[in-house]
C-alpha atoms as a PDB file:
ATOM      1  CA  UNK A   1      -3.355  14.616   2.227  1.00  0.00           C
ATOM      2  CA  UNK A   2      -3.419  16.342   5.666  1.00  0.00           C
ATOM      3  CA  UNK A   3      -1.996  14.564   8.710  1.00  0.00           C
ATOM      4  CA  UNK A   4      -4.389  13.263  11.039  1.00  0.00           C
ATOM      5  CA  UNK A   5      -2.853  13.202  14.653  1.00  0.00           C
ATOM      6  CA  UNK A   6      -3.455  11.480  18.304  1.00  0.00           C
ATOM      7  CA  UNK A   7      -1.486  12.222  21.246  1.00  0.00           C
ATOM      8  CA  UNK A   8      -0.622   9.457  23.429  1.00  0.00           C
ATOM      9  CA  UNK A   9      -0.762   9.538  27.522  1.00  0.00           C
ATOM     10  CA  UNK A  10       2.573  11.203  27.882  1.00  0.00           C
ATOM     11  CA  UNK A  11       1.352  13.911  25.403  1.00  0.00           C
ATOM     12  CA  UNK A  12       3.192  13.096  22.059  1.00  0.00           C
ATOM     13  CA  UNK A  13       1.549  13.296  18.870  1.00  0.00           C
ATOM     14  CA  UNK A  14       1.258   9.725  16.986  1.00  0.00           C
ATOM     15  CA  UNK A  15       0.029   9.707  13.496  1.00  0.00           C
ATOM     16  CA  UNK A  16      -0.096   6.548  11.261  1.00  0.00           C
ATOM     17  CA  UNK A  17       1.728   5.702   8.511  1.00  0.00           C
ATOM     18  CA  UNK A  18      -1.385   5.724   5.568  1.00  0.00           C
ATOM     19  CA  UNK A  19      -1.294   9.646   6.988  1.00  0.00           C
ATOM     20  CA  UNK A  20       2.130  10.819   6.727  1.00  0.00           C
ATOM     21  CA  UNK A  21       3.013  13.495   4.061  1.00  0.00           C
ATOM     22  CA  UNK A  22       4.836  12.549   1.380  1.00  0.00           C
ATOM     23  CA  UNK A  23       7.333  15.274   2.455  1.00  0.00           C
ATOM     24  CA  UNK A  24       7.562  14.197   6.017  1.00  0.00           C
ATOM     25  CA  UNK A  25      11.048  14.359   7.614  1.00  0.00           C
ATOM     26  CA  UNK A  26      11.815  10.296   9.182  1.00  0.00           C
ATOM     27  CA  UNK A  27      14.059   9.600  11.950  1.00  0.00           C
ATOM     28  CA  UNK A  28      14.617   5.835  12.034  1.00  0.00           C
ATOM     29  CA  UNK A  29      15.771   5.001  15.637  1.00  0.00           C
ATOM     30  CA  UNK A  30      16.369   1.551  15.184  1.00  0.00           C
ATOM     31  CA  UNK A  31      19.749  -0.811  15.547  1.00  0.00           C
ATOM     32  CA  UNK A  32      21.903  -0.826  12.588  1.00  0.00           C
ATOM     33  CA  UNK A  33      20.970  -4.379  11.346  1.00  0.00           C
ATOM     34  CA  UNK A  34      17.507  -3.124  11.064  1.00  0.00           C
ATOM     35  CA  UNK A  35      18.086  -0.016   9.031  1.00  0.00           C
ATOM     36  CA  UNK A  36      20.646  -2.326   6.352  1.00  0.00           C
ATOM     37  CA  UNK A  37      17.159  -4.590   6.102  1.00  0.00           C
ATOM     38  CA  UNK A  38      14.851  -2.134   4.838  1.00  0.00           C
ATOM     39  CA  UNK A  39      13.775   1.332   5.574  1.00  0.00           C
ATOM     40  CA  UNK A  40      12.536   4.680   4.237  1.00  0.00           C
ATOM     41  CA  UNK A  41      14.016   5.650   0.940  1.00  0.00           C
ATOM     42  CA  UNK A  42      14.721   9.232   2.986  1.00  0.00           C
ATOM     43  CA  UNK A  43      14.716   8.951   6.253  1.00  0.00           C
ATOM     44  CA  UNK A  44      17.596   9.216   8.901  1.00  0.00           C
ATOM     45  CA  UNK A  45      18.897   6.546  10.550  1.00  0.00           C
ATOM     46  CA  UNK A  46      19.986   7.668  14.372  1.00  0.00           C
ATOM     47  CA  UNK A  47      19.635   4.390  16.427  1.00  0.00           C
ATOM     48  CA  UNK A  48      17.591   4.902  19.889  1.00  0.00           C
ATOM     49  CA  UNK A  49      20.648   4.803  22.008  1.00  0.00           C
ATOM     50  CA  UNK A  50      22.587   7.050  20.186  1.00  0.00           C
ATOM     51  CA  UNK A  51      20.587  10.110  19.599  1.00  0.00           C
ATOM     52  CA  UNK A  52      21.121  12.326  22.815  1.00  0.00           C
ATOM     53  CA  UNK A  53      24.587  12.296  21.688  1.00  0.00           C
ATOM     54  CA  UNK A  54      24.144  12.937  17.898  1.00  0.00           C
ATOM     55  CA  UNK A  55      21.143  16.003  17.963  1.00  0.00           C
ATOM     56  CA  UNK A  56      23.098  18.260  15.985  1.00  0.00           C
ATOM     57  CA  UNK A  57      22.659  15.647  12.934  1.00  0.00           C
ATOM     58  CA  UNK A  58      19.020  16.372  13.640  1.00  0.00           C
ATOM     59  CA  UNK A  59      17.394  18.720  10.552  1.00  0.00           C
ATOM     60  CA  UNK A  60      14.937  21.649  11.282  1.00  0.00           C
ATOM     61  CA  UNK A  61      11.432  21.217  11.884  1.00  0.00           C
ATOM     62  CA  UNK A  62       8.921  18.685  12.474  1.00  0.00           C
ATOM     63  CA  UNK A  63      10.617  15.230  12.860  1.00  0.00           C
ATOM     64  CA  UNK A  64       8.410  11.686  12.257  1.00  0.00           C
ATOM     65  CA  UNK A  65      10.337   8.899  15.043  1.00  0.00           C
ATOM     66  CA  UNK A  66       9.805   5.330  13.353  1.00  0.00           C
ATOM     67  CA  UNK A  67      11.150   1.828  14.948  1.00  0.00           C
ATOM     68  CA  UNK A  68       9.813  -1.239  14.086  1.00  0.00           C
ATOM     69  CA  UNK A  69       6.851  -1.407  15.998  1.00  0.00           C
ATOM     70  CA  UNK A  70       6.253   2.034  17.554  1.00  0.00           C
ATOM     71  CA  UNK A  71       7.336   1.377  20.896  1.00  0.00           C
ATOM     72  CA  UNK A  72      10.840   2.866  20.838  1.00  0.00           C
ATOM     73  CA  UNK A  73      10.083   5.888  18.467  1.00  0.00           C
ATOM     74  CA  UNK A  74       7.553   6.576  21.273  1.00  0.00           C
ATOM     75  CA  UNK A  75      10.434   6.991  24.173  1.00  0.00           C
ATOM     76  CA  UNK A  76      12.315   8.483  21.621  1.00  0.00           C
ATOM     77  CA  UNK A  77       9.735  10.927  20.520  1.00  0.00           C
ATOM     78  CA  UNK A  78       8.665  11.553  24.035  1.00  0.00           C
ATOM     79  CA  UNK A  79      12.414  12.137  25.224  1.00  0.00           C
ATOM     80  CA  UNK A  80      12.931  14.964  21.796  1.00  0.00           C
ATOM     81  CA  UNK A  81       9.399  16.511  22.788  1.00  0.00           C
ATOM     82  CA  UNK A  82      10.408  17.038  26.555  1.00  0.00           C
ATOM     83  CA  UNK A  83      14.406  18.821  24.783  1.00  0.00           C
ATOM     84  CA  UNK A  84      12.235  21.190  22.237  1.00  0.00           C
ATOM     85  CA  UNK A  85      11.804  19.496  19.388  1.00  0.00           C
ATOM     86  CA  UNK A  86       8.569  19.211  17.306  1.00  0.00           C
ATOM     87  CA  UNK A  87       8.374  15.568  16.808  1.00  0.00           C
ATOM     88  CA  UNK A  88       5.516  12.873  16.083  1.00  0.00           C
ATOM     89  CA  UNK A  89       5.446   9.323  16.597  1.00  0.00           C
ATOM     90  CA  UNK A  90       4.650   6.952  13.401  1.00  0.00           C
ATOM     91  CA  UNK A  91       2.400   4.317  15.193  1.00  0.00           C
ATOM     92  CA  UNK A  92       3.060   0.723  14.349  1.00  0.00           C
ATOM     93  CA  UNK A  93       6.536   1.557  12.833  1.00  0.00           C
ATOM     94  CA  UNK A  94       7.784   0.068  10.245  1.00  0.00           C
ATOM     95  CA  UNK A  95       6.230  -3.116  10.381  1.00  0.00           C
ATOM     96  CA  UNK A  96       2.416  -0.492   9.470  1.00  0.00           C
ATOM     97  CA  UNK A  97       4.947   1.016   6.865  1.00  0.00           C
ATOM     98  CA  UNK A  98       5.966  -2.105   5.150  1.00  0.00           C
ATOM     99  CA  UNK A  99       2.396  -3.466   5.394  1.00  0.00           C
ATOM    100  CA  UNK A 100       0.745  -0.014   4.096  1.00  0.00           C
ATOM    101  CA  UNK A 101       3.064  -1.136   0.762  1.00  0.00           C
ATOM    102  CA  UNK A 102       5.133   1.911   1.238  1.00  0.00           C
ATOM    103  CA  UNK A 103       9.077   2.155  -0.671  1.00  0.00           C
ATOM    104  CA  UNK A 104      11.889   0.624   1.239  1.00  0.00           C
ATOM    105  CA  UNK A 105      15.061  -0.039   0.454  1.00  0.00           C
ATOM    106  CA  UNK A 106      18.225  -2.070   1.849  1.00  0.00           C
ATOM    107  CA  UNK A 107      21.689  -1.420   2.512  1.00  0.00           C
ATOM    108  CA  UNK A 108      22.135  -5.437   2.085  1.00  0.00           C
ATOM    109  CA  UNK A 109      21.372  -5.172  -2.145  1.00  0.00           C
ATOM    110  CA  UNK A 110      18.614  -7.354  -0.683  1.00  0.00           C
ATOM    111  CA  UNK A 111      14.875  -7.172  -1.086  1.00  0.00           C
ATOM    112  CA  UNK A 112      14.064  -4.628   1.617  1.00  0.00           C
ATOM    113  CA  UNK A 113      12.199  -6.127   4.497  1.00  0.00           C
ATOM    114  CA  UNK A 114      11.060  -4.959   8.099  1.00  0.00           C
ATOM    115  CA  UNK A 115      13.515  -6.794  10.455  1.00  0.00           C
END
Protein backbone atom coordinates (compact mmCIF):
# COMPACT_ATOMS: atom_id res chain seq x y z
CA UNK A 1 0.00 0.00 0.00
CA UNK A 2 1.62 3.40 -0.79
CA UNK A 3 1.13 6.33 1.58
CA UNK A 4 -1.12 8.89 0.48
CA UNK A 5 -0.09 12.35 2.03
CA UNK A 6 -1.62 16.07 2.73
CA UNK A 7 0.28 18.81 4.14
CA UNK A 8 -1.39 20.95 6.54
CA UNK A 9 -1.14 25.04 6.65
CA UNK A 10 2.11 25.06 8.51
CA UNK A 11 3.52 22.66 5.82
CA UNK A 12 3.65 19.18 7.58
CA UNK A 13 2.70 16.15 5.90
CA UNK A 14 -0.55 14.36 7.52
CA UNK A 15 -1.47 11.00 6.28
CA UNK A 16 -4.31 8.84 7.79
CA UNK A 17 -4.18 5.95 9.59
CA UNK A 18 -6.07 3.30 6.81
CA UNK A 19 -2.68 4.64 4.79
CA UNK A 20 0.18 4.05 6.95
CA UNK A 21 2.71 1.27 6.02
CA UNK A 22 2.77 -1.55 7.87
CA UNK A 23 6.48 -0.76 8.49
CA UNK A 24 5.94 2.79 9.52
CA UNK A 25 8.11 4.06 12.42
CA UNK A 26 5.27 5.62 15.42
CA UNK A 27 6.11 8.18 17.85
CA UNK A 28 3.30 8.28 20.42
CA UNK A 29 3.48 11.78 22.08
CA UNK A 30 0.92 11.33 24.46
CA UNK A 31 0.85 11.42 28.60
CA UNK A 32 1.84 8.28 30.20
CA UNK A 33 -1.71 7.19 31.32
CA UNK A 34 -2.60 7.20 27.74
CA UNK A 35 0.17 5.07 26.35
CA UNK A 36 -0.50 2.21 29.58
CA UNK A 37 -4.33 2.32 27.94
CA UNK A 38 -3.65 1.23 24.58
CA UNK A 39 -1.32 2.00 21.80
CA UNK A 40 0.68 0.72 18.82
CA UNK A 41 2.09 -2.71 19.29
CA UNK A 42 5.59 -0.80 18.01
CA UNK A 43 5.57 2.46 18.38
CA UNK A 44 7.55 4.83 20.79
CA UNK A 45 6.16 6.40 23.46
CA UNK A 46 7.95 10.09 23.99
CA UNK A 47 5.16 12.22 25.67
CA UNK A 48 4.68 15.84 23.92
CA UNK A 49 6.43 17.68 26.64
CA UNK A 50 9.25 15.65 26.88
CA UNK A 51 10.65 15.19 23.48
CA UNK A 52 12.99 18.31 22.90
CA UNK A 53 14.81 16.87 25.71
CA UNK A 54 14.85 13.13 24.73
CA UNK A 55 15.74 13.42 20.54
CA UNK A 56 18.57 11.23 20.77
CA UNK A 57 15.96 8.28 21.66
CA UNK A 58 14.59 9.30 18.29
CA UNK A 59 15.44 6.33 15.44
CA UNK A 60 16.56 7.23 11.82
CA UNK A 61 14.29 8.16 9.20
CA UNK A 62 10.84 9.02 8.57
CA UNK A 63 8.94 9.31 11.92
CA UNK A 64 4.73 8.97 12.03
CA UNK A 65 3.67 11.61 15.37
CA UNK A 66 0.30 10.04 16.80
CA UNK A 67 -1.76 11.56 19.97
CA UNK A 68 -5.10 10.88 20.52
CA UNK A 69 -6.76 13.06 18.29
CA UNK A 70 -4.13 14.60 15.98
CA UNK A 71 -3.86 17.84 17.46
CA UNK A 72 -0.69 17.44 19.53
CA UNK A 73 1.25 15.10 17.06
CA UNK A 74 0.60 18.11 14.77
CA UNK A 75 2.73 20.73 17.11
CA UNK A 76 4.84 17.99 17.67
CA UNK A 77 5.37 17.09 14.10
CA UNK A 78 5.53 20.67 13.10
CA UNK A 79 8.17 21.51 15.95
CA UNK A 80 10.58 18.00 14.58
CA UNK A 81 9.97 19.28 10.86
CA UNK A 82 11.21 22.93 11.65
CA UNK A 83 14.79 20.77 13.85
CA UNK A 84 15.39 18.39 10.56
CA UNK A 85 13.56 15.62 10.96
CA UNK A 86 11.40 13.85 8.30
CA UNK A 87 8.23 13.43 10.14
CA UNK A 88 4.36 13.02 9.23
CA UNK A 89 1.41 13.60 11.18
CA UNK A 90 -1.20 10.53 11.64
CA UNK A 91 -4.52 12.56 11.36
CA UNK A 92 -7.19 11.72 13.85
CA UNK A 93 -4.68 9.88 16.17
CA UNK A 94 -5.39 7.22 17.86
CA UNK A 95 -8.88 7.55 18.36
CA UNK A 96 -8.88 6.94 13.68
CA UNK A 97 -6.39 4.09 14.76
CA UNK A 98 -8.53 2.35 17.23
CA UNK A 99 -11.62 2.94 15.05
CA UNK A 100 -9.75 1.74 11.67
CA UNK A 101 -9.62 -1.77 13.99
CA UNK A 102 -5.91 -1.54 14.04
CA UNK A 103 -3.65 -3.81 17.04
CA UNK A 104 -3.24 -2.13 20.35
CA UNK A 105 -2.08 -3.19 23.29
CA UNK A 106 -1.92 -2.06 27.14
CA UNK A 107 0.58 -1.72 29.68
CA UNK A 108 -2.54 -2.12 32.26
CA UNK A 109 -3.02 -6.27 31.20
CA UNK A 110 -6.26 -4.52 30.23
CA UNK A 111 -8.21 -4.59 27.01
CA UNK A 112 -6.37 -1.86 25.10
CA UNK A 113 -8.46 1.20 24.58
CA UNK A 114 -7.89 4.87 23.23
CA UNK A 115 -7.90 7.02 26.44
Amino acid sequence: MSESRTFDVDGVPTTAVTDLPQDATILDVREDDEWTAGHAPSALHIPMGQVPQRLEELPQGQLHVVCRAGGRSQRTAQWLQHNGYDVVNVEGGMAAWAEAGREMVSESGQEPFVR
